[in-house]
N, C-alpha and C. Protein backbone atom coordinates (compact mmCIF):
# COMPACT_ATOMS: atom_id res chain seq x y z
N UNK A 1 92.27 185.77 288.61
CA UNK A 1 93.64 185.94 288.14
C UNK A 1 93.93 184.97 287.00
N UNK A 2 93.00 183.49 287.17
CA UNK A 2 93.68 183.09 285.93
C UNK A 2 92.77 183.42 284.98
N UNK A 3 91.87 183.38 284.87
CA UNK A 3 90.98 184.06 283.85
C UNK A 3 91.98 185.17 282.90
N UNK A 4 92.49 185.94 284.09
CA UNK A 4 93.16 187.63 283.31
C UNK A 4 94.04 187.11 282.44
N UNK A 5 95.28 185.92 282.84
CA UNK A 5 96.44 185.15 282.45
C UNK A 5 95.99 184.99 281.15
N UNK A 6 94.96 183.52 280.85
CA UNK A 6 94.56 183.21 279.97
C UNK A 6 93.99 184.05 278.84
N UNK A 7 93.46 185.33 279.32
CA UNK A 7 92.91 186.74 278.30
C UNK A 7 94.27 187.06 277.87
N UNK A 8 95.27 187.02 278.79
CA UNK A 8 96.58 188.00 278.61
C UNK A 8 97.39 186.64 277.29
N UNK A 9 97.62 185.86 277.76
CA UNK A 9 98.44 185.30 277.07
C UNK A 9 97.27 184.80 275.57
N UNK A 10 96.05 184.32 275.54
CA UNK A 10 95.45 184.29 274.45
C UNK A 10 95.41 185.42 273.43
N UNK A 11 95.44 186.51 273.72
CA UNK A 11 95.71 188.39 272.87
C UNK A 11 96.77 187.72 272.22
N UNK A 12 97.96 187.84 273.21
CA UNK A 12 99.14 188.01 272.77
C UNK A 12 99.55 186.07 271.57
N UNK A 13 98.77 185.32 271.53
CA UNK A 13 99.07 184.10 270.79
C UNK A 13 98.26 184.75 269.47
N UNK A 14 97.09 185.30 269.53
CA UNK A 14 96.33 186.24 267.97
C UNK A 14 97.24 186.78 267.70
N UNK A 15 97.79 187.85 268.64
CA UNK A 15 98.32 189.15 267.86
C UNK A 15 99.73 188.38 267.03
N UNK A 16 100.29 187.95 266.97
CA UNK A 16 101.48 186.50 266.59
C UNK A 16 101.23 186.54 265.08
N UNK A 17 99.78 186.09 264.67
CA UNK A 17 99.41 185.62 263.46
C UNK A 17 98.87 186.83 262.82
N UNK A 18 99.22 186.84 261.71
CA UNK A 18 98.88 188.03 260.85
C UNK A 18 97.46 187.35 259.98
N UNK A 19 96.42 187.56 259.16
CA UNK A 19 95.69 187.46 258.65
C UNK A 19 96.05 188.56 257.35
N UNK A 20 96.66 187.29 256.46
CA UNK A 20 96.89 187.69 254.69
C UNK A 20 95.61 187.26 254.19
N UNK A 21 95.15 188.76 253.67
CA UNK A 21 93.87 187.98 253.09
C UNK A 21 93.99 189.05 251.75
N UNK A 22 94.45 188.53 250.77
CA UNK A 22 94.78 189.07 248.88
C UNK A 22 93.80 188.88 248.28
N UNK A 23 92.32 188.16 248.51
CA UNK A 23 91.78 187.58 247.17
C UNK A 23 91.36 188.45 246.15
N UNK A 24 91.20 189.84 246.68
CA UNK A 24 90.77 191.09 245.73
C UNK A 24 92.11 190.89 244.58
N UNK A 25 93.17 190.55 245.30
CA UNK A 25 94.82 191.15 244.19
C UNK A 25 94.90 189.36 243.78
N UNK A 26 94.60 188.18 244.11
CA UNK A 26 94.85 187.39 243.77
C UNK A 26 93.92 187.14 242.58
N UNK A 27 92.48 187.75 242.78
CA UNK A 27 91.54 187.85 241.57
C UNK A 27 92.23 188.40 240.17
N UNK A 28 92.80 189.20 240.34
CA UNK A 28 93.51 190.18 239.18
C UNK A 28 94.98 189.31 238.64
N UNK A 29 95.48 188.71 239.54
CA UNK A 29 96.89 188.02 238.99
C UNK A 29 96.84 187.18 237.96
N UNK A 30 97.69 187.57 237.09
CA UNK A 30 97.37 186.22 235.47
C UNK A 30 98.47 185.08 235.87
N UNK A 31 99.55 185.03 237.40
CA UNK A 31 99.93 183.92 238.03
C UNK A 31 99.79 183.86 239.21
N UNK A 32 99.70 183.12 240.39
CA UNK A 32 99.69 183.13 241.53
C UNK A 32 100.54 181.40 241.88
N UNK A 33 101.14 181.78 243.36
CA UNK A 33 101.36 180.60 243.97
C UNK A 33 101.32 181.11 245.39
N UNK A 34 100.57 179.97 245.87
CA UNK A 34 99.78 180.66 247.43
C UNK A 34 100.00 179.13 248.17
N UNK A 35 100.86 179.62 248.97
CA UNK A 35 100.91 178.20 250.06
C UNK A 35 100.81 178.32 251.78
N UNK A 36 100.36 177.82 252.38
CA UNK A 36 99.11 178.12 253.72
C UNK A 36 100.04 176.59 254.06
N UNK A 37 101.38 176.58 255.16
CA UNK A 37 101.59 175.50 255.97
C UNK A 37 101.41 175.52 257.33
N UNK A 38 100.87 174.62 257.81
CA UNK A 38 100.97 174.55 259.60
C UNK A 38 100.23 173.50 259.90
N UNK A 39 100.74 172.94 261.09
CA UNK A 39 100.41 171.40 261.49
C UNK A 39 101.08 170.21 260.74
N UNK A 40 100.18 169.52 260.82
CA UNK A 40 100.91 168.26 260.02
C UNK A 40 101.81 168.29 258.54
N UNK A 41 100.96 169.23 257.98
CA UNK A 41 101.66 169.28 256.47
C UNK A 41 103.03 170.32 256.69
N UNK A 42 103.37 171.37 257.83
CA UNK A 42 104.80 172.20 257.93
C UNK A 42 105.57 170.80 258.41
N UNK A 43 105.33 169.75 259.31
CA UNK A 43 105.72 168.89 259.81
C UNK A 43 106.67 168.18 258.58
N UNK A 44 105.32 167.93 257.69
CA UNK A 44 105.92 167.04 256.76
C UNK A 44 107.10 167.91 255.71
N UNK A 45 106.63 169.39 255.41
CA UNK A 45 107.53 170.27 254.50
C UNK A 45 108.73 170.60 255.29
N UNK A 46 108.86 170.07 257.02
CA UNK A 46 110.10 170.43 257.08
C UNK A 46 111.21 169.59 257.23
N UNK A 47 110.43 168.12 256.77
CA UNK A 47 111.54 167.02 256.82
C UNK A 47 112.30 167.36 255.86
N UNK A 48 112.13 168.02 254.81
CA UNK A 48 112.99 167.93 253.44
C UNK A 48 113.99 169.19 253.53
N UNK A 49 114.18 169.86 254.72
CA UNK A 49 115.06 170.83 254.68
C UNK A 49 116.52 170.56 255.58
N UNK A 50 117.53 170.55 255.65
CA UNK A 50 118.80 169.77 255.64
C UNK A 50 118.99 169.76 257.63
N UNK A 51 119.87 168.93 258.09
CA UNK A 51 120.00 168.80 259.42
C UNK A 51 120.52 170.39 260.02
N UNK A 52 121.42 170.81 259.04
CA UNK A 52 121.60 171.99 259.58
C UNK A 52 120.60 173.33 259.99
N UNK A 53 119.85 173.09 259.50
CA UNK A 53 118.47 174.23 259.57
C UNK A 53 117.87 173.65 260.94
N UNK A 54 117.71 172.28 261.32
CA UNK A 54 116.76 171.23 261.88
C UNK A 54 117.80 171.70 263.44
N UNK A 55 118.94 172.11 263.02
CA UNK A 55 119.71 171.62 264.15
C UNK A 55 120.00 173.55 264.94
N UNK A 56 119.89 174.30 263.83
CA UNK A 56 119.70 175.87 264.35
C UNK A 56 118.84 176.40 265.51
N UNK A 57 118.05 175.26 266.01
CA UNK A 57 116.97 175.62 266.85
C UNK A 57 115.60 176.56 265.89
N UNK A 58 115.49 176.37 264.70
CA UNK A 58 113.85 176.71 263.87
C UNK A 58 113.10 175.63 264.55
N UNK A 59 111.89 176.63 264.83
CA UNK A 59 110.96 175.99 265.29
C UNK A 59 109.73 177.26 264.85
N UNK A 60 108.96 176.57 263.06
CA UNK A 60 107.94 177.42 262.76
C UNK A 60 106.94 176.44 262.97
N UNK A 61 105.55 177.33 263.52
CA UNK A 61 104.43 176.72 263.36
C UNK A 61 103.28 177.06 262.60
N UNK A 62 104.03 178.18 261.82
CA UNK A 62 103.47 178.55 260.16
C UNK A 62 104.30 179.19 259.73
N UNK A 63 103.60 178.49 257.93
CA UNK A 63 103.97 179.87 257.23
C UNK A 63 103.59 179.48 255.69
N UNK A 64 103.56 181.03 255.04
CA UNK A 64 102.30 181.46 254.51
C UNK A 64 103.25 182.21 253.44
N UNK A 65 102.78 181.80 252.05
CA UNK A 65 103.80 182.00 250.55
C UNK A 65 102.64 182.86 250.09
N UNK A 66 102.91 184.00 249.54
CA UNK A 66 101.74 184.88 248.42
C UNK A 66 102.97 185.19 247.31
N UNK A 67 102.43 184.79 246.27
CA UNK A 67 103.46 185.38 245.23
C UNK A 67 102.13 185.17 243.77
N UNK A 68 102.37 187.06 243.63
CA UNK A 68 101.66 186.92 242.52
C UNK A 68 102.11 187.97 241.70
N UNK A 69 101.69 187.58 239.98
CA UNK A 69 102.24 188.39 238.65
C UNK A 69 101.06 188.68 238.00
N UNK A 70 101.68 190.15 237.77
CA UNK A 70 99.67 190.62 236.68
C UNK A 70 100.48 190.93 235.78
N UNK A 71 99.46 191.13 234.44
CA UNK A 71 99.91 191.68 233.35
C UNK A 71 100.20 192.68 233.37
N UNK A 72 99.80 193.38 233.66
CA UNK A 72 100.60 194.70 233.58
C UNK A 72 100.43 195.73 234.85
N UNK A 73 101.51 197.06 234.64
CA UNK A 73 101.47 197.25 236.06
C UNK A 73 100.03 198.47 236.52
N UNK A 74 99.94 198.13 237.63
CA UNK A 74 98.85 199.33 238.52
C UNK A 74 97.89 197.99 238.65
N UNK A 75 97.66 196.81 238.53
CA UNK A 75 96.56 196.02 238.92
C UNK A 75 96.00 195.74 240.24
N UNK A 76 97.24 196.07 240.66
CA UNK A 76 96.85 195.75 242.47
C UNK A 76 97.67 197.48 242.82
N UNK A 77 97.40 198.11 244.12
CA UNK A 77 97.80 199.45 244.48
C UNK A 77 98.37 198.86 245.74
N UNK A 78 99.34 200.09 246.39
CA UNK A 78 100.05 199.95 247.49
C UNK A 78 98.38 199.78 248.80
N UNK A 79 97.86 200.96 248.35
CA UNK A 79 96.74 200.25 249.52
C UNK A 79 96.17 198.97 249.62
N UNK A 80 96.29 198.01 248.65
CA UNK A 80 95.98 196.87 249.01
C UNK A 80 96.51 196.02 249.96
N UNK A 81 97.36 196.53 250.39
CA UNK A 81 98.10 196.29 251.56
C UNK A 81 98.50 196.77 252.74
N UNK A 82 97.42 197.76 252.85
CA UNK A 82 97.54 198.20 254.28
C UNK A 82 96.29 197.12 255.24
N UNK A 83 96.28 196.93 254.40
CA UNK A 83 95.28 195.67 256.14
C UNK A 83 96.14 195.17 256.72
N UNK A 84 97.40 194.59 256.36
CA UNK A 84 98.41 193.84 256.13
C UNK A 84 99.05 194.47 257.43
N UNK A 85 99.47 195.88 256.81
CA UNK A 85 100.75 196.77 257.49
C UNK A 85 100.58 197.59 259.04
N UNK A 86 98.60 197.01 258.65
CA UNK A 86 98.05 197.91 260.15
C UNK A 86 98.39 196.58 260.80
N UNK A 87 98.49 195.36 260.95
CA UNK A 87 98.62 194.09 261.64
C UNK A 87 100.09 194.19 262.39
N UNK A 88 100.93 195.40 261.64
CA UNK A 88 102.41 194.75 262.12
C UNK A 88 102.57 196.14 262.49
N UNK A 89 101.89 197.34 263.18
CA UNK A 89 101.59 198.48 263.06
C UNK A 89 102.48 198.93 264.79
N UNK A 90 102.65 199.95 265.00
CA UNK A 90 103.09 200.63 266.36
C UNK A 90 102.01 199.52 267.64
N UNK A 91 102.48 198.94 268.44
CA UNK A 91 101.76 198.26 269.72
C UNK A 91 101.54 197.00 269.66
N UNK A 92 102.45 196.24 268.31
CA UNK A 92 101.61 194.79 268.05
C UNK A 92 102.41 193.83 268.37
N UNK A 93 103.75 194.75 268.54
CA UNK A 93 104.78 193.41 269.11
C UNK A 93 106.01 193.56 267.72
N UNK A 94 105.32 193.69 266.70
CA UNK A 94 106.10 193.50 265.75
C UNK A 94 106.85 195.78 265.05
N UNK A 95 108.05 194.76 264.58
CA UNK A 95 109.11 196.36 264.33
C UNK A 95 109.44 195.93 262.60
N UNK A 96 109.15 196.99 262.21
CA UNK A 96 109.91 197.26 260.92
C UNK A 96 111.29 197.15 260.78
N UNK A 97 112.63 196.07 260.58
CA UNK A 97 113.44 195.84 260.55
C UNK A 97 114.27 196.93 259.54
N UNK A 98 113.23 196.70 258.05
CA UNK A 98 113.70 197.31 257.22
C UNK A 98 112.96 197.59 255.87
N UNK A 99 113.48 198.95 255.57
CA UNK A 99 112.60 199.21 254.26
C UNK A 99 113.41 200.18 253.43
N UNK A 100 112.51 199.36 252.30
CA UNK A 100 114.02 199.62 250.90
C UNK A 100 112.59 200.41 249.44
N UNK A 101 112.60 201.40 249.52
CA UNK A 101 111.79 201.65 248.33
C UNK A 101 112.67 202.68 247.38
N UNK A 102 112.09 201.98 245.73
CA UNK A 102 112.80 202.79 244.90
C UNK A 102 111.49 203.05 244.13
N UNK A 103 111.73 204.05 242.12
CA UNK A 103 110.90 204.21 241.88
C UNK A 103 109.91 203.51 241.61
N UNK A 104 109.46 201.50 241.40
CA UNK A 104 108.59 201.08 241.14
C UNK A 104 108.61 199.92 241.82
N UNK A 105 109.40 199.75 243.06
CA UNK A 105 109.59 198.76 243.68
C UNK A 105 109.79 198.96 245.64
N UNK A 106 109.54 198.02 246.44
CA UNK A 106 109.75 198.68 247.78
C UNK A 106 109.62 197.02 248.57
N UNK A 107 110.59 196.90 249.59
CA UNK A 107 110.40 195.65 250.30
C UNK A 107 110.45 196.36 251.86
N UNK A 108 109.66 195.92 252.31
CA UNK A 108 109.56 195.66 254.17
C UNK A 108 109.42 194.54 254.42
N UNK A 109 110.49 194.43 255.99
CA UNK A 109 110.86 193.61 256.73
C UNK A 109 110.79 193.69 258.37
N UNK A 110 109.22 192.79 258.75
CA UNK A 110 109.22 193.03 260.54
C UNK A 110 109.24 191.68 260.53
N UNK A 111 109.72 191.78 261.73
CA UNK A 111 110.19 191.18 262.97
C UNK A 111 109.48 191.37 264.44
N UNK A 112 108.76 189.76 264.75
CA UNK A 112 107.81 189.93 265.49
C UNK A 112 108.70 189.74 267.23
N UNK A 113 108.83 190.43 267.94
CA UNK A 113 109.44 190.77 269.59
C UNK A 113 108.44 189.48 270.15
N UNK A 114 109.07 188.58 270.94
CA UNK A 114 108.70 187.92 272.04
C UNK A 114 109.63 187.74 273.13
N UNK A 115 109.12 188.55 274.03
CA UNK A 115 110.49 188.44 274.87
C UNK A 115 111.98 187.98 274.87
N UNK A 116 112.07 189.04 273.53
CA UNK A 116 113.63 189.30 273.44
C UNK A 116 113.93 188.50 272.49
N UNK A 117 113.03 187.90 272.19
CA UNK A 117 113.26 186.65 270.92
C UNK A 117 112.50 186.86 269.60
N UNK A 118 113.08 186.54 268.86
CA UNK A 118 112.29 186.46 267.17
C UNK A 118 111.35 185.10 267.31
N UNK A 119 110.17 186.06 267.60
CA UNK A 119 108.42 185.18 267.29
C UNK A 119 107.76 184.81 265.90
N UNK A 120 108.29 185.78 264.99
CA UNK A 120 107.75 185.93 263.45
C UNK A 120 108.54 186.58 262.85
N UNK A 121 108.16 186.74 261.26
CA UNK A 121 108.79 187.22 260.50
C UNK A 121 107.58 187.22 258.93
N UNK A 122 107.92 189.20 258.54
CA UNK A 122 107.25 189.05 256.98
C UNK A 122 107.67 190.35 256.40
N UNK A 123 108.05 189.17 255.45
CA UNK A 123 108.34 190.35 254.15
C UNK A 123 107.27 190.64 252.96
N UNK A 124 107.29 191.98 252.58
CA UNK A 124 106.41 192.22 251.55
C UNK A 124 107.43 192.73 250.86
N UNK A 125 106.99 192.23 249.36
CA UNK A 125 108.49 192.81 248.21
C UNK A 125 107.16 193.02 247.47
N UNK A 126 106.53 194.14 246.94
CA UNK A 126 105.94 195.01 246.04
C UNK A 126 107.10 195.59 244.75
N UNK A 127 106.58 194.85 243.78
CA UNK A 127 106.85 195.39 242.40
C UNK A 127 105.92 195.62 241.66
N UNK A 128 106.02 196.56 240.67
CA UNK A 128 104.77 197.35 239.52
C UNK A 128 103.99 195.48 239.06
N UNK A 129 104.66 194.52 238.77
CA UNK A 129 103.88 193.69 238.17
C UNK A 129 103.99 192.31 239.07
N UNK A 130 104.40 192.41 240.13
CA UNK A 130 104.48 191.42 241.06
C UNK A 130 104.59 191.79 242.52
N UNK A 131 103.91 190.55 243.50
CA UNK A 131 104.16 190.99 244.47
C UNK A 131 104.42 189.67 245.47
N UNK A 132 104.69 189.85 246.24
CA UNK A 132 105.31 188.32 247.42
C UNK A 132 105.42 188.88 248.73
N UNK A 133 104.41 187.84 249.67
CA UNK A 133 104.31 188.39 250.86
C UNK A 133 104.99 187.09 251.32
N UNK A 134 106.04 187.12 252.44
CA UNK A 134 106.09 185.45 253.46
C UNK A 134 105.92 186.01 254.77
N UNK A 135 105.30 184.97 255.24
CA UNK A 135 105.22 185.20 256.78
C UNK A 135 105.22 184.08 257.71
N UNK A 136 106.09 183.99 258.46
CA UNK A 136 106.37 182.51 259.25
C UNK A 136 106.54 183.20 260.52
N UNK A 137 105.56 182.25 261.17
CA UNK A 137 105.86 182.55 262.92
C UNK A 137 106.62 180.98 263.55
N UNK A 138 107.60 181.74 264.40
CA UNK A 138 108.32 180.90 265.29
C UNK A 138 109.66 181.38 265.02
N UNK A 139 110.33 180.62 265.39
CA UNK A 139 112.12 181.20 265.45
C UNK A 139 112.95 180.37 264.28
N UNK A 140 113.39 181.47 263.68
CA UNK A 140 113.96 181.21 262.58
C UNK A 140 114.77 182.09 262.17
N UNK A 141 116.30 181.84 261.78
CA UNK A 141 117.42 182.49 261.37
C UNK A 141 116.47 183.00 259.40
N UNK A 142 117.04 183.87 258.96
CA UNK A 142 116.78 184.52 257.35
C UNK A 142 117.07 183.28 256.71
N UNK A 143 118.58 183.18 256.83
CA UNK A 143 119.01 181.86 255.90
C UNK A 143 117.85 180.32 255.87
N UNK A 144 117.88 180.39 257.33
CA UNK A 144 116.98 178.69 257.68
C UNK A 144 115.50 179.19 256.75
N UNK A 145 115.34 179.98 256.85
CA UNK A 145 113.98 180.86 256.32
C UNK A 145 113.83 180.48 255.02
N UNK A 146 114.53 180.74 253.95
CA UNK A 146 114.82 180.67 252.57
C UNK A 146 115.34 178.99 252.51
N UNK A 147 115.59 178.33 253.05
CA UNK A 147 115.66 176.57 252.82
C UNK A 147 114.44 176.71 252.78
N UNK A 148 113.56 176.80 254.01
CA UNK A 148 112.55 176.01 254.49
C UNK A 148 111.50 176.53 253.12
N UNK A 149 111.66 177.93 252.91
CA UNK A 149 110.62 178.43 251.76
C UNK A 149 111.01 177.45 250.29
N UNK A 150 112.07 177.40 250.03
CA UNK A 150 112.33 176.76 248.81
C UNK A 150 112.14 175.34 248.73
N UNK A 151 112.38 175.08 250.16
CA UNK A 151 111.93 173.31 249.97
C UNK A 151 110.80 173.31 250.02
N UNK A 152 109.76 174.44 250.68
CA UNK A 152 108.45 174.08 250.57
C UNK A 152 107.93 173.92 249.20
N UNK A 153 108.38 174.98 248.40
CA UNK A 153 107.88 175.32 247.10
C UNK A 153 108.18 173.77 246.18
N UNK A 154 109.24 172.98 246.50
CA UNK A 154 109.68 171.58 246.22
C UNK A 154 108.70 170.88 246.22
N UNK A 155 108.47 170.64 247.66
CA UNK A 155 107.33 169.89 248.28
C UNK A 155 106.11 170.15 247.41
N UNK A 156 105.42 171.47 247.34
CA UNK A 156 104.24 171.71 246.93
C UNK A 156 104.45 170.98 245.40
N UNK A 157 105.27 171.56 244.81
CA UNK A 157 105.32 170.93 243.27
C UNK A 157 105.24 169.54 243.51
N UNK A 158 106.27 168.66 243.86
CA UNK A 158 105.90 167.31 244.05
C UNK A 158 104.59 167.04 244.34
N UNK A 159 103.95 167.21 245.11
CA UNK A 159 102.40 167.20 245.43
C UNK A 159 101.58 167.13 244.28
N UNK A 160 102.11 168.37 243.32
CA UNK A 160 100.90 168.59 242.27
C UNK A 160 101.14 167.47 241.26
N UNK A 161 102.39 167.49 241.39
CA UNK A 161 102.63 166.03 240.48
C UNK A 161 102.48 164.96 240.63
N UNK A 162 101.90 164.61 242.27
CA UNK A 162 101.84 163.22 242.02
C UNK A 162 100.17 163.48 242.21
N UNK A 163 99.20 164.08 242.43
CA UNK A 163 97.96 164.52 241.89
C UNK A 163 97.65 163.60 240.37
């Protein structure tokens, strides 16, 4: 029985984490900014985000910035992203919140179910010459979401600068 537990609850801690893997579309981008936080360094990127976020009850233990620009458009295709979309697919825990497509542009938004609670969260915003994936697991309001992303992007720059 605990054996089964430990199978049961180890599935369900994988199935949580999505595996973004772009380097085919990140090869092609004439910009990229790609940021990979968890552990010590989300620790440290989330001191810089205000008491009020700190005090919402967020509690991420990743999260994961893809933002990339090609020269021109068709460099990367919508199938480059179905590895992506089979991860957040019918049985995985995670629901399509929302989806917005027009003629050269389209954003989806899931939302990962943990007993009744928001486990994760990722958006893909596909445009003809850009594209931006985020994905943060743990509990987190949209708003607290967008501090924590923008202070990261803070953080990271500071970093490169003091490099």
């Amino acid at each position: 029985m605990k054996t089964l537990l430990i199978a049961i609850f180890g599935v369900a801690a994988c199935a949580q984490t999505i595996d973004i893997n772009l380097d085919a579309v990140a090869a092609k981008a004439k910009e990229k900014a790609e940021i990979t936080l968890e552990g010590p360094l989300l620790t440290l990127a989330l001191q810089s985000v205000s008491e009020k976020t700190k005090a919402s009850g967020a509690s991420l233990s990743r999260l994961i910035v893809r933002h990339y620009e090609f020269e021109k458009a068709g460099e990367y295709a919508d199938a480059d992203l179905d590895a992506i979309r089979k991860q957040v697919g019918s049985g995985t825990g995670w629901s399509r919140i929302m989806r917005s497509k027009e003629e050269h542009e389209s954003v989806d938004i899931y939302m990962l179910n943990q007993g009744g609670k928001p486990g994760g969260f990722l958006l893909i915003a596909a445009e003809a010459k850009e594209l931006t994936i985020v994905h943060a697991i743990g509990s987190i309001d949209l708003a607290s979401l967008k501090e924590v992303v923008n202070s990261t992007i803070q953080y990271d720059l500071k970093s490169a600068a003091g490099q």
